[in-house]
Protein backbone atom coordinates (compact mmCIF):
# COMPACT_ATOMS: atom_id res chain seq x y z
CA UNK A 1 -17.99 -65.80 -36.77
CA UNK A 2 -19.32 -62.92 -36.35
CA UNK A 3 -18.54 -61.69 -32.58
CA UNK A 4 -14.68 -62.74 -33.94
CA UNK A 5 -15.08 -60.09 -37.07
CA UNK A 6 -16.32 -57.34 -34.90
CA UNK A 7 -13.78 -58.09 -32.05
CA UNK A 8 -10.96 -58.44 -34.94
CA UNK A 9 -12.76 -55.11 -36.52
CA UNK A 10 -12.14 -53.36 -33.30
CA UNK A 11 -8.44 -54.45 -32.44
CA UNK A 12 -8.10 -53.40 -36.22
CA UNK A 13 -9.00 -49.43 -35.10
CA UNK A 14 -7.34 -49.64 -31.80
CA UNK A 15 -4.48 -50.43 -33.86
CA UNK A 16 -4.76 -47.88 -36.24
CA UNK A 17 -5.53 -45.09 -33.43
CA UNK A 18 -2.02 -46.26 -31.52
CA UNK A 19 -0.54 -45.87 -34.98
CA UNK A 20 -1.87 -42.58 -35.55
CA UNK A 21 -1.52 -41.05 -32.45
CA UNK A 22 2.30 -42.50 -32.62
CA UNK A 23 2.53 -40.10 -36.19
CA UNK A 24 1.00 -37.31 -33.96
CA UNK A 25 3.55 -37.46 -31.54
CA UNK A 26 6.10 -37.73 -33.91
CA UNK A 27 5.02 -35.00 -35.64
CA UNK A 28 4.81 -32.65 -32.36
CA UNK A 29 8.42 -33.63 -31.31
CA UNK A 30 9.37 -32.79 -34.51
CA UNK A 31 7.29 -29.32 -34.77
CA UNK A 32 8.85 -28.53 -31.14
CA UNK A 33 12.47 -29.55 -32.42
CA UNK A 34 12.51 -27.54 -35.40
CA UNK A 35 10.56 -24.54 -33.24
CA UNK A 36 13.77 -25.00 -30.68
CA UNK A 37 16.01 -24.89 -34.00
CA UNK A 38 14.51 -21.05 -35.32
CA UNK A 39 14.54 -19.77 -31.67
CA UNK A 40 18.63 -20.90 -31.21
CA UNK A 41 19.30 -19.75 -34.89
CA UNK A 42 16.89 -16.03 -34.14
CA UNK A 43 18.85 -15.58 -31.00
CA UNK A 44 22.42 -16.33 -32.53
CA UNK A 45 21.44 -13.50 -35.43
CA UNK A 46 20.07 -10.87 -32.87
CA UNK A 47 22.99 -11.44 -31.49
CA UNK A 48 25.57 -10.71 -34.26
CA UNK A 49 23.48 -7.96 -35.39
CA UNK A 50 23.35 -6.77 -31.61
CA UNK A 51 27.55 -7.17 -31.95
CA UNK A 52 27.96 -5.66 -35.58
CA UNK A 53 25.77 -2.41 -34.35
CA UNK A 54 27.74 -2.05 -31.27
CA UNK A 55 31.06 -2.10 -32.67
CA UNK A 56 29.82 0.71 -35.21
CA UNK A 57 28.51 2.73 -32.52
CA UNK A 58 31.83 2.10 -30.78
CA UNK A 59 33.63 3.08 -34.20
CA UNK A 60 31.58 6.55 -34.52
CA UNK A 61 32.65 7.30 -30.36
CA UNK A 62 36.25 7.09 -31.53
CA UNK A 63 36.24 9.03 -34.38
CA UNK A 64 34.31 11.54 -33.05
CA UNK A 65 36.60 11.63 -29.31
CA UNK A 66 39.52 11.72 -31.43
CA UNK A 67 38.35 14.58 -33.16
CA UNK A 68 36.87 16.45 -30.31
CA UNK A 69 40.01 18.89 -29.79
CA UNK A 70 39.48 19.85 -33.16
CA UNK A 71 35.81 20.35 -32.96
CA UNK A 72 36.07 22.55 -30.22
CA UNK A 73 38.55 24.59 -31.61
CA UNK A 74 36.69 24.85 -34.69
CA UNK A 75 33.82 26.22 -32.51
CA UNK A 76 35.52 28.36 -30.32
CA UNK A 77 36.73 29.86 -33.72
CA UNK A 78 33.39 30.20 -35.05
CA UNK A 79 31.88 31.77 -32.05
CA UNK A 80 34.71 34.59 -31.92
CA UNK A 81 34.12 35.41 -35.62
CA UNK A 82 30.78 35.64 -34.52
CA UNK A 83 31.17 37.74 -31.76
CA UNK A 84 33.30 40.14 -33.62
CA UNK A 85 31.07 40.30 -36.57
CA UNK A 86 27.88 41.07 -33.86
CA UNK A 87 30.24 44.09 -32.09
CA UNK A 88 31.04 45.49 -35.38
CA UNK A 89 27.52 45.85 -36.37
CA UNK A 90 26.32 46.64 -33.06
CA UNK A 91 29.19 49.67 -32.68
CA UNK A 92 27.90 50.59 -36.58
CA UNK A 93 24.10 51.06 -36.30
CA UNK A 94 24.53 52.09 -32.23
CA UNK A 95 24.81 56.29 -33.39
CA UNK A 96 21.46 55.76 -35.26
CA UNK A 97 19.72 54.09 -32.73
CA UNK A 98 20.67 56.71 -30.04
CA UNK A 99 19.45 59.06 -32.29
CA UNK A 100 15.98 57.61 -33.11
CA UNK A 101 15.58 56.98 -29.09
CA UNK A 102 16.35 60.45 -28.53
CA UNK A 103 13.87 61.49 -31.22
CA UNK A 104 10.63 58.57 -29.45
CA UNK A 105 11.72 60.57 -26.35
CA UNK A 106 11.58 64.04 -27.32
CA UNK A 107 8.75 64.38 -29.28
CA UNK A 108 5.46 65.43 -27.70
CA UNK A 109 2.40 64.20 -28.98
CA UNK A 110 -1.08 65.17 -28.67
């Protein structure tokens, strides 16, 4: 009775072991499914955020292209107040700085 309690122990853990490596596998399909779910679901927002970005960037090249005649106006406005501004003070202080290079060049020293 005894050799039939053992041998009915064992087939009673081979059974179990099947069974539990059956939940294991389950388990793993399930981790890999659900891992195969995030990556689809990461890549689909990467790439809406990759497609909101880009149409802001492509926003900002418009606005700024659109206004470029304007901008470079602007500047070439800016530089010839500039320019003007740096020849009036330049035709202002040039009498006094002839005269102080005339004065380094004359004077003698010891």
């Amino acid at each position: 009775m005894e050799a039939s309690r053992g041998q009915n122990g064992i087939q009673m853990l081979l059974t179990a072991e099947q069974e539990a490596q059956r939940i294991v596998n389950a388990a793993r399909a399930a981790k890999m499914a659900r891992l195969k779910q995030a990556k689809e679901e990461a890549e689909k927002e990467i790439a809406d955020f990759r497609a909101q970005m880009e149409a802001a960037f492509q926003r900002k090249v418009a606005e700024s292209s659109g206004d470029s005649g304007a901008n470079v106006k602007r500047l070439e406005q800016e530089t010839e107040a500039k320019i003007h501004h740096l020849k009036k003070e330049a035709a202002r202080i040039s009498p006094d700085v002839v005269q102080m290079l005339l004065r380094h060049v004359t004077t003698v020293k010891n």
